[in-house]
PDB file of N, CA and C in Angstrom:
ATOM      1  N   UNK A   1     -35.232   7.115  19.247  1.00  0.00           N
ATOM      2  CA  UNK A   1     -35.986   6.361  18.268  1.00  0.00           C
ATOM      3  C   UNK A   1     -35.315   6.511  16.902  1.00  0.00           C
ATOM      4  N   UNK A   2     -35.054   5.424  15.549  1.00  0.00           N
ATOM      5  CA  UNK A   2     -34.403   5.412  14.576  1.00  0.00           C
ATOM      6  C   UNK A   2     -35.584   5.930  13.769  1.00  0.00           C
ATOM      7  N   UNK A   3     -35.143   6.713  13.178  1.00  0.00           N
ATOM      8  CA  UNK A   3     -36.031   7.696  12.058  1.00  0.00           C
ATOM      9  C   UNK A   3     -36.096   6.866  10.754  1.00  0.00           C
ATOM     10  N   UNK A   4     -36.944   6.029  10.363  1.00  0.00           N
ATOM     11  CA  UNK A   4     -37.709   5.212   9.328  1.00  0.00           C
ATOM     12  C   UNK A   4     -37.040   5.490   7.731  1.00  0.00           C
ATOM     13  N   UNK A   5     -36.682   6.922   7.904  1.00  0.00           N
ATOM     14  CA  UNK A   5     -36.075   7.349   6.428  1.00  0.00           C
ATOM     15  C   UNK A   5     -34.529   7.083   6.712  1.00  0.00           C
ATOM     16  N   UNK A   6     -34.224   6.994   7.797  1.00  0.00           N
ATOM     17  CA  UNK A   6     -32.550   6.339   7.416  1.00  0.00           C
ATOM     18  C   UNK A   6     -32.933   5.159   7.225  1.00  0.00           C
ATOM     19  N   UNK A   7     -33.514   4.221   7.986  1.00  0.00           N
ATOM     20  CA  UNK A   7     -33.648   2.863   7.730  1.00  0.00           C
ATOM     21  C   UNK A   7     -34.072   2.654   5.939  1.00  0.00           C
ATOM     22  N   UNK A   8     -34.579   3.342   5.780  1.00  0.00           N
ATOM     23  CA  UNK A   8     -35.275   3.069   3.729  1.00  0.00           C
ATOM     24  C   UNK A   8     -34.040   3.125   2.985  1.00  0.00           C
ATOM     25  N   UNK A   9     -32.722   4.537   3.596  1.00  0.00           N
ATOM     26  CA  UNK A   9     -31.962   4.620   2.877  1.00  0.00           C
ATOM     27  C   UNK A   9     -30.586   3.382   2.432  1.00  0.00           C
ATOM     28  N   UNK A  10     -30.970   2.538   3.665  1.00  0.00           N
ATOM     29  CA  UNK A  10     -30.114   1.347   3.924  1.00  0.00           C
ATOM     30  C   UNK A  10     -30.121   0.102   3.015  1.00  0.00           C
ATOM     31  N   UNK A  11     -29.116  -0.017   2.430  1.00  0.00           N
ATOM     32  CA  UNK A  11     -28.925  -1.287   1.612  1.00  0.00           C
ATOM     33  C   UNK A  11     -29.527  -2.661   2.319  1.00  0.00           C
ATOM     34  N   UNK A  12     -30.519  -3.298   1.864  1.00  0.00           N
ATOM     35  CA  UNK A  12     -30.721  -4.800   2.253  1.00  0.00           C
ATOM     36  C   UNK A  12     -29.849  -5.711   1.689  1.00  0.00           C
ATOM     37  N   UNK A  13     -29.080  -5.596   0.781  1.00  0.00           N
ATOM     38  CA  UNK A  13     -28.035  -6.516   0.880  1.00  0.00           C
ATOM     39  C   UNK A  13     -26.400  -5.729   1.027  1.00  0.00           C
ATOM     40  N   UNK A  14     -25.786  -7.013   0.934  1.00  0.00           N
ATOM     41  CA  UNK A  14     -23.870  -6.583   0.980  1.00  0.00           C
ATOM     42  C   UNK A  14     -23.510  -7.069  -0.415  1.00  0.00           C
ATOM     43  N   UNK A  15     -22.955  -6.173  -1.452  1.00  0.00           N
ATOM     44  CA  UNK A  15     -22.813  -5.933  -2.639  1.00  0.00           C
ATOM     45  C   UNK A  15     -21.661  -7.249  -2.409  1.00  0.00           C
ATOM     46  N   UNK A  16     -21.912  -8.076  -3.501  1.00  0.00           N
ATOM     47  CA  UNK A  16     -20.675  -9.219  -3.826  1.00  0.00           C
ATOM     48  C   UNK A  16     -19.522  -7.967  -4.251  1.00  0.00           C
ATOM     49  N   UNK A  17     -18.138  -8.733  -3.439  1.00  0.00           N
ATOM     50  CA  UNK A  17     -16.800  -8.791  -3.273  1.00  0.00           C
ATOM     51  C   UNK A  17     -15.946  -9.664  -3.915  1.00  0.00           C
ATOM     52  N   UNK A  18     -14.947  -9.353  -4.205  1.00  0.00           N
ATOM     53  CA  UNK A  18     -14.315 -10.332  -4.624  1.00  0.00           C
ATOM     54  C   UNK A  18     -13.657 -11.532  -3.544  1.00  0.00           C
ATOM     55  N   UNK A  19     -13.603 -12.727  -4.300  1.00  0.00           N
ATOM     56  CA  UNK A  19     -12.812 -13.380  -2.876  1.00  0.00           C
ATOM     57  C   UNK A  19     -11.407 -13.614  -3.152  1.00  0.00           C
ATOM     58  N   UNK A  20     -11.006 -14.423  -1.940  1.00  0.00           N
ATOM     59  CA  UNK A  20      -9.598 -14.437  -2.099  1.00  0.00           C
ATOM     60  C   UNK A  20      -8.741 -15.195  -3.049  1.00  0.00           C
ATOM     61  N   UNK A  21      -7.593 -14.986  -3.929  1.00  0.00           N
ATOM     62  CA  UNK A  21      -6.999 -15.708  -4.762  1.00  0.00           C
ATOM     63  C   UNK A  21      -5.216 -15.158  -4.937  1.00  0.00           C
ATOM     64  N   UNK A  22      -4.647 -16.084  -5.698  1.00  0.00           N
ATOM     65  CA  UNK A  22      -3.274 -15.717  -5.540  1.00  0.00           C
ATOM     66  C   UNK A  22      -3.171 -14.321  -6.072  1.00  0.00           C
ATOM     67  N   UNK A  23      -3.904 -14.131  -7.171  1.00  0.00           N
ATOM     68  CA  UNK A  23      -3.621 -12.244  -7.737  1.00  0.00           C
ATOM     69  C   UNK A  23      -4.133 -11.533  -6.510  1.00  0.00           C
ATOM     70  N   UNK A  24      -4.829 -11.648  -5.686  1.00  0.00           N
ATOM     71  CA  UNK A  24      -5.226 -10.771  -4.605  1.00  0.00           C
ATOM     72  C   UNK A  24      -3.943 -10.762  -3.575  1.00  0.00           C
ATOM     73  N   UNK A  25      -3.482 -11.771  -3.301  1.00  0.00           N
ATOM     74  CA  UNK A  25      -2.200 -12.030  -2.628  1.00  0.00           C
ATOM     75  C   UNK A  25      -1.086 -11.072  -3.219  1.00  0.00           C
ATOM     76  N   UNK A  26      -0.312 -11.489  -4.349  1.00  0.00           N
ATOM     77  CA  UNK A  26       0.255 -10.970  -4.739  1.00  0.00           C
ATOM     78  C   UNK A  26       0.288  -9.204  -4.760  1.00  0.00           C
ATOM     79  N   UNK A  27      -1.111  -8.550  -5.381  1.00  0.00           N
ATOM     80  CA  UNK A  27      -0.967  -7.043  -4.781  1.00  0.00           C
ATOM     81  C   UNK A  27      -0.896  -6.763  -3.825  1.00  0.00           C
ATOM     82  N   UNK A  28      -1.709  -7.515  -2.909  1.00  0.00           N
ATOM     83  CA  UNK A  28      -1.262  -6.480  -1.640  1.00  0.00           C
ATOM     84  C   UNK A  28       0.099  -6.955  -0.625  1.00  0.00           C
ATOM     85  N   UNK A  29       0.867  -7.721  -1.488  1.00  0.00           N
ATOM     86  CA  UNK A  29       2.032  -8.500  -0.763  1.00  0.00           C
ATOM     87  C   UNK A  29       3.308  -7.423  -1.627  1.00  0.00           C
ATOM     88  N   UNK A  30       3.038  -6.759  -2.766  1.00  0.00           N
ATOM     89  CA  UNK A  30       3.585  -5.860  -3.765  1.00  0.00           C
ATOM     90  C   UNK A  30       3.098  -4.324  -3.152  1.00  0.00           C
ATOM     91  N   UNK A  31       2.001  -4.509  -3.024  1.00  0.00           N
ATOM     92  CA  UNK A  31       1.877  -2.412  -2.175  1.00  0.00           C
ATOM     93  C   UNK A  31       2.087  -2.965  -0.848  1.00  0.00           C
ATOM     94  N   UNK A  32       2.468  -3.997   0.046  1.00  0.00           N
ATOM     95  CA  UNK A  32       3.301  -4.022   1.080  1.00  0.00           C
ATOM     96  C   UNK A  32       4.855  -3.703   1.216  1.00  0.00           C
ATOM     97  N   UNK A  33       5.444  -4.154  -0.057  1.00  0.00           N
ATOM     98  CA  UNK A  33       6.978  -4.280  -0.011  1.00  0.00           C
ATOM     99  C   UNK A  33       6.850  -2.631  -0.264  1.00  0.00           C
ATOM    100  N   UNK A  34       6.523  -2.443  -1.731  1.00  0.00           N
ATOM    101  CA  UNK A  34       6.053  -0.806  -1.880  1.00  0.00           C
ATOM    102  C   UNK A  34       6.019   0.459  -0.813  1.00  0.00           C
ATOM    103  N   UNK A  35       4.976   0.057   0.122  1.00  0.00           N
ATOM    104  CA  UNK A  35       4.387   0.817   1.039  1.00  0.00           C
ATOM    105  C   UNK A  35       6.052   1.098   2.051  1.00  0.00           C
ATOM    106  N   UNK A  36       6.593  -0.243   2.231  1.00  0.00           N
ATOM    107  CA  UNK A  36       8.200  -0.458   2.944  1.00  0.00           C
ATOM    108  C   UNK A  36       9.184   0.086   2.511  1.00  0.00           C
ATOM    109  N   UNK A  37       9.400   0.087   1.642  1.00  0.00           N
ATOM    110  CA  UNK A  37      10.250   0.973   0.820  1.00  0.00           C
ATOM    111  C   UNK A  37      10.191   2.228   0.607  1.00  0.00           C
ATOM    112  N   UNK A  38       9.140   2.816   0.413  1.00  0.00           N
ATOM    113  CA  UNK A  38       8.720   4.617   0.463  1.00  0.00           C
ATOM    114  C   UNK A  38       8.939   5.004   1.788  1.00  0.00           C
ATOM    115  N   UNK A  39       8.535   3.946   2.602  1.00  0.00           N
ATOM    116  CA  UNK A  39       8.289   4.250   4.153  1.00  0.00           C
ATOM    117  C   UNK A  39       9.822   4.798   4.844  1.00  0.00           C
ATOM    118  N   UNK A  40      10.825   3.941   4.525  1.00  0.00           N
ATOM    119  CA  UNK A  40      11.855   3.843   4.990  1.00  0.00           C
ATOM    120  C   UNK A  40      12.861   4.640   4.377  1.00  0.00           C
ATOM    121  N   UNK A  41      12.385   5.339   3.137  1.00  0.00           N
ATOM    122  CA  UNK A  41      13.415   6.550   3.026  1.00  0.00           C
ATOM    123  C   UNK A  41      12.736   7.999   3.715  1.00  0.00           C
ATOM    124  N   UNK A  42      11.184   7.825   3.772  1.00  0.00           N
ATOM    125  CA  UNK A  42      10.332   9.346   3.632  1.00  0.00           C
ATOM    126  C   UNK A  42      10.337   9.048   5.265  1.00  0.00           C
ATOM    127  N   UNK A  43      10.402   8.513   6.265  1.00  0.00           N
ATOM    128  CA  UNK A  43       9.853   8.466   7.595  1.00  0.00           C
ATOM    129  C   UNK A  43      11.373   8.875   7.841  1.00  0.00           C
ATOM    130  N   UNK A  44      11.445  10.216   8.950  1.00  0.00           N
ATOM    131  CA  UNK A  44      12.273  11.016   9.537  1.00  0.00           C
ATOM    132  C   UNK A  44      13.544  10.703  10.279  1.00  0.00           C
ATOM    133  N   UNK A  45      12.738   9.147  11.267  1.00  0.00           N
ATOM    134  CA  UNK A  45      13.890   8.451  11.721  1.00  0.00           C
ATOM    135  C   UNK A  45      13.466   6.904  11.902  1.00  0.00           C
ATOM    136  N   UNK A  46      13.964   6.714  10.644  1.00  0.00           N
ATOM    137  CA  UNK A  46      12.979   4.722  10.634  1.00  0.00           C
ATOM    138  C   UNK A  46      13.931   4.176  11.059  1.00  0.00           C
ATOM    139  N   UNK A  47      15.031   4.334  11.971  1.00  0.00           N
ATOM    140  CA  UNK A  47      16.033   3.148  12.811  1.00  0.00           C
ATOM    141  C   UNK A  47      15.431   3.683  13.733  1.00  0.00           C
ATOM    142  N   UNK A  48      14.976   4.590  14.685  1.00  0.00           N
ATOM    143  CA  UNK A  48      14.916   4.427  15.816  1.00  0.00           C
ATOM    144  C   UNK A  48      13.658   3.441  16.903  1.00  0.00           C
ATOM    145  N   UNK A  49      14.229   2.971  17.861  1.00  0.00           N
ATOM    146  CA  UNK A  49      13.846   2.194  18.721  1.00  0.00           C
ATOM    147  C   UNK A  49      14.226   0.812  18.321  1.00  0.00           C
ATOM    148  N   UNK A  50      13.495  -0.203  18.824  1.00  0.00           N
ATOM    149  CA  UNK A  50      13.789  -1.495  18.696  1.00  0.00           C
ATOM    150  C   UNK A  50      13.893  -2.254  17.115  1.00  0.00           C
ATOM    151  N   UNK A  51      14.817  -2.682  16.734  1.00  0.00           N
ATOM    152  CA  UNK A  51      15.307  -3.116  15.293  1.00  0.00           C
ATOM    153  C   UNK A  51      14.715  -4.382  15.060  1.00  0.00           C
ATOM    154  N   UNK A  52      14.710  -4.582  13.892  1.00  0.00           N
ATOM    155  CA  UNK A  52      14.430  -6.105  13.734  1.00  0.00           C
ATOM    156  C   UNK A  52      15.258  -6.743  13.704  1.00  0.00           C
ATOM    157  N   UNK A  53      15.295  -8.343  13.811  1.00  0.00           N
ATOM    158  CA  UNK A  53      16.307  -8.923  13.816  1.00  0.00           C
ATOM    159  C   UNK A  53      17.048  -9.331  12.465  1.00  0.00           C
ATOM    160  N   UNK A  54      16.800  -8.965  11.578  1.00  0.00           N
ATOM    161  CA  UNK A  54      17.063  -9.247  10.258  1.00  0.00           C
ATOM    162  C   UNK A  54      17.671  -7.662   9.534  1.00  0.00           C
ATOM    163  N   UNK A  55      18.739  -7.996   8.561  1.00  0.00           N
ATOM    164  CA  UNK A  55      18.227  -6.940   7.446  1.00  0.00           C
ATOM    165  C   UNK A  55      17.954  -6.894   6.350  1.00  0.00           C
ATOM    166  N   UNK A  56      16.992  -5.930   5.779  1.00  0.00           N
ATOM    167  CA  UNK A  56      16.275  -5.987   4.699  1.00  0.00           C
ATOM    168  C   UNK A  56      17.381  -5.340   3.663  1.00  0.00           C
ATOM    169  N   UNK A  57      17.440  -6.482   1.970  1.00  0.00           N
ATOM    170  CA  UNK A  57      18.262  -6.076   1.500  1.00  0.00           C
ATOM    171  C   UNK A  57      17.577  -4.197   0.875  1.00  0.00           C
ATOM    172  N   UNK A  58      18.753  -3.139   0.847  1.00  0.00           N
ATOM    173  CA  UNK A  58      18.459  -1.981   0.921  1.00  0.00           C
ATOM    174  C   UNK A  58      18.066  -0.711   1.491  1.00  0.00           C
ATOM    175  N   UNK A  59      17.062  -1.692   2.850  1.00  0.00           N
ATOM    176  CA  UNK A  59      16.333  -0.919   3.733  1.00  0.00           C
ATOM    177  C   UNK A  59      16.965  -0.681   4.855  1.00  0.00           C
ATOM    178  N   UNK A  60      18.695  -1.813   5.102  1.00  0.00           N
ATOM    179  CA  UNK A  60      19.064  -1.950   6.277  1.00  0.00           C
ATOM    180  C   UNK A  60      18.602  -2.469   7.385  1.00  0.00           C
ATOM    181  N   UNK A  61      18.478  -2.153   8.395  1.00  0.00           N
ATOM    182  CA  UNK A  61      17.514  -2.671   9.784  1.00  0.00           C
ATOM    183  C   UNK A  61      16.670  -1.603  10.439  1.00  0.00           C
ATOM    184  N   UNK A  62      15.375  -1.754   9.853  1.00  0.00           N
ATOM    185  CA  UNK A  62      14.327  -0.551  10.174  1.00  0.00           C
ATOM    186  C   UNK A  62      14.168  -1.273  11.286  1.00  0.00           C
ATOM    187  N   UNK A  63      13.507   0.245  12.098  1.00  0.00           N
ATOM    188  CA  UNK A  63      12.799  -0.297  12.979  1.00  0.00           C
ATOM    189  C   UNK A  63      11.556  -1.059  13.557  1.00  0.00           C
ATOM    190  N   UNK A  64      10.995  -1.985  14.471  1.00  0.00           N
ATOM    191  CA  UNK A  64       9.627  -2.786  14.521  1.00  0.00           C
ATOM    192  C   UNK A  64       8.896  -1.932  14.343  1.00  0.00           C
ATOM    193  N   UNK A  65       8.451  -0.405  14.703  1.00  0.00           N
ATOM    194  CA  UNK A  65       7.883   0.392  14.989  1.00  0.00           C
ATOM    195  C   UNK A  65       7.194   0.769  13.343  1.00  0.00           C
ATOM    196  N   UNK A  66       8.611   1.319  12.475  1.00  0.00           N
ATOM    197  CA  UNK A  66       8.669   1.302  11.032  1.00  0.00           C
ATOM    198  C   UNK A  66       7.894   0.160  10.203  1.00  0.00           C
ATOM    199  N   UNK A  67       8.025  -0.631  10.499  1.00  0.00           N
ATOM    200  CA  UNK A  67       7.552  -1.964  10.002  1.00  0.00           C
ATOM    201  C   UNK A  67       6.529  -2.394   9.591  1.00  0.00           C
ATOM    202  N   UNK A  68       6.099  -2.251  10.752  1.00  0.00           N
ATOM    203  CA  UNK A  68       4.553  -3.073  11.337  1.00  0.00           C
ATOM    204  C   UNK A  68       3.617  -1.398  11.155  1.00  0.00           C
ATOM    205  N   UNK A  69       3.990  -0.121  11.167  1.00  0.00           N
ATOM    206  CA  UNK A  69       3.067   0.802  10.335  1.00  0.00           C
ATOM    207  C   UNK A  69       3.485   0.689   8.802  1.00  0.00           C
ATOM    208  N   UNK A  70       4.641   0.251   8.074  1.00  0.00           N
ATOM    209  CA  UNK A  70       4.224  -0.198   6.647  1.00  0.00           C
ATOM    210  C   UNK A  70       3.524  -0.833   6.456  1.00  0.00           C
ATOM    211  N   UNK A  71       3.903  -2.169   7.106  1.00  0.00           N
ATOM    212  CA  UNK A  71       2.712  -3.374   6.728  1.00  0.00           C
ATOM    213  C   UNK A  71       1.387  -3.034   6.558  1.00  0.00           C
ATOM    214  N   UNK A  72       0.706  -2.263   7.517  1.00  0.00           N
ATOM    215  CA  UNK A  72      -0.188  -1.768   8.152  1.00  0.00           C
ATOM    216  C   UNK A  72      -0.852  -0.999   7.025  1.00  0.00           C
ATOM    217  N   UNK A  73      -0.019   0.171   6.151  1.00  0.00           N
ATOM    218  CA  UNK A  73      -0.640   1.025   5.769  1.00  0.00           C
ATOM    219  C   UNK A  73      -0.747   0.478   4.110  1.00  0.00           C
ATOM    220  N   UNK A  74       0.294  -0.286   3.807  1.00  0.00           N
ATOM    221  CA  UNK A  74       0.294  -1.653   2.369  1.00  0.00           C
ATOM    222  C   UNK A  74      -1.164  -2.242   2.489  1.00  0.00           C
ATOM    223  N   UNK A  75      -1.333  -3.069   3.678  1.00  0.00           N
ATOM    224  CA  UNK A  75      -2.344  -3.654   3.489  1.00  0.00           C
ATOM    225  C   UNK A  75      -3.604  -2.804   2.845  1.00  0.00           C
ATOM    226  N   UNK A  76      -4.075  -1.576   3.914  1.00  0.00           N
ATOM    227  CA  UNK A  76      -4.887  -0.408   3.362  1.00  0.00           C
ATOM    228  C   UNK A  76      -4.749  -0.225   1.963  1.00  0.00           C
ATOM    229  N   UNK A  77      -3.513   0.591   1.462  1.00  0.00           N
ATOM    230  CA  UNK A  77      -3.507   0.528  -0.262  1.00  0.00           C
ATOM    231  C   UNK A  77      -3.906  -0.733  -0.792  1.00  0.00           C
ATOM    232  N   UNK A  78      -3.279  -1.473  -0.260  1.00  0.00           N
ATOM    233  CA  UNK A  78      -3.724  -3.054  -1.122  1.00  0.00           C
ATOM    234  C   UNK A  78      -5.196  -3.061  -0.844  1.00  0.00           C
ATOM    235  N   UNK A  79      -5.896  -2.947  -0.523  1.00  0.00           N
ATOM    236  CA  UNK A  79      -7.132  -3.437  -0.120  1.00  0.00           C
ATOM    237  C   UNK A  79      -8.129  -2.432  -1.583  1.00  0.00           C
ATOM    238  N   UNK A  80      -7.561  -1.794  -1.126  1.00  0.00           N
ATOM    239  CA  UNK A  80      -7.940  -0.422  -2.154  1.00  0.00           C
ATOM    240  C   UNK A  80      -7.926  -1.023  -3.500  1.00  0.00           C
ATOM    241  N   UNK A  81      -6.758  -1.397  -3.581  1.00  0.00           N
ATOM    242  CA  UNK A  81      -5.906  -1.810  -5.177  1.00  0.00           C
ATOM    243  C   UNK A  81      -7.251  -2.530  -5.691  1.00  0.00           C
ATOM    244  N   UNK A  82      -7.476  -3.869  -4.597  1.00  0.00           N
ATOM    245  CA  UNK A  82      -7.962  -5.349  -5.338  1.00  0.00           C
ATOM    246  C   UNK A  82      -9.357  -4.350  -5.450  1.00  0.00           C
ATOM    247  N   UNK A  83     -10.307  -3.523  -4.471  1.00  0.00           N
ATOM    248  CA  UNK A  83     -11.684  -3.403  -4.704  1.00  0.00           C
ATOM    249  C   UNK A  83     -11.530  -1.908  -5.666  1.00  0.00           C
ATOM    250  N   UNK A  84     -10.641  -1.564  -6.220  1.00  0.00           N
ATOM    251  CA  UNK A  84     -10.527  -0.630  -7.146  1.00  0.00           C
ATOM    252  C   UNK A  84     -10.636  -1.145  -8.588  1.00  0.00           C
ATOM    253  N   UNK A  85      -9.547  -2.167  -8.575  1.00  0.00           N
ATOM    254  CA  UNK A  85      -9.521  -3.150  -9.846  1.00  0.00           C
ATOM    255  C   UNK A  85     -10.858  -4.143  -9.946  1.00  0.00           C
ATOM    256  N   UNK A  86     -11.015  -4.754  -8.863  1.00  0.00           N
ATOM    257  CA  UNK A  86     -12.373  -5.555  -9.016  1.00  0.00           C
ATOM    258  C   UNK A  86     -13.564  -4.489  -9.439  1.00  0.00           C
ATOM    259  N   UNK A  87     -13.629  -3.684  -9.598  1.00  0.00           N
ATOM    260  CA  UNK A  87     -14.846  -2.266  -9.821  1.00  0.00           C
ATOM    261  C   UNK A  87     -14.688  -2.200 -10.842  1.00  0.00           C
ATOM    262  N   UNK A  88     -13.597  -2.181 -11.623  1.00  0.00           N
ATOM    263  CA  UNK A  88     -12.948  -2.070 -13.001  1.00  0.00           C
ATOM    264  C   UNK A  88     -13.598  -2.997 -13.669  1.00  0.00           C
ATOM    265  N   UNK A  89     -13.587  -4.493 -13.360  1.00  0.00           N
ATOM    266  CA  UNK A  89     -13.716  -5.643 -14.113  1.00  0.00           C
ATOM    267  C   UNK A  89     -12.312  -6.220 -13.977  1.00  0.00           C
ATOM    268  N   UNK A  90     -11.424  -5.828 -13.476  1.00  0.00           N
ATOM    269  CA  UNK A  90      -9.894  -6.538 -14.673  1.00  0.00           C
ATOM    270  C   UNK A  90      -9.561  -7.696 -13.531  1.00  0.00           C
ATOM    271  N   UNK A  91     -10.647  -7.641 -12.343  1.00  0.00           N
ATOM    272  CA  UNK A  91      -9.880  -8.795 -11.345  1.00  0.00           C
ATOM    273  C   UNK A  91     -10.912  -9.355 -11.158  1.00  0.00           C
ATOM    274  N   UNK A  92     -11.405 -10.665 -11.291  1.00  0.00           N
ATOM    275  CA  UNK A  92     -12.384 -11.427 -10.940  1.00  0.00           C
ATOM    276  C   UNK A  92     -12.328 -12.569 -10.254  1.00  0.00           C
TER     277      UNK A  92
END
């Protein structure tokens, strides 16, 4: 049975968010490249396994593996960034 005092403690609404726009794009497309770049000097062995087919100017040819956990962990910071700054006021 749900105990009545968690239910009281529960928000009836979902606090407005910001929505999507090109400045929202832009950061988290910037703590993506970011996130890629830290990634690929600090990660132990970012060539190993399957490469991409491209190379990135600087980064060389990381691996898919490397990659797709930058992307991954950019997006996270980015996400952070926009509802950190939107809390602020400075992104609306």
């Amino acid at each position: 049975m749900i105990n009545t005092i968690l239910l009281a403690a529960t928000q009836p609404t979902v606090p407005q968010t910001i929505s999507w726009s090109p400045q929202v794009a832009a950061i988290i497309s910037a703590s993506c490249l970011l996130i890629l770049l830290i990634a690929s000097r600090s990660i132990k062995y970012p060539q190993v396994g399957a490469k991409l087919p491209v190379n990135l100017p600087g980064l060389g040819s990381p691996s898919v593996g490397t990659f797709v956990a930058s992307m991954a962990f950019g997006h996270v910071v980015g996400a952070g960034i926009v509802l950190g700054l939107s809390n602020l006021g400075w992104l609306s």
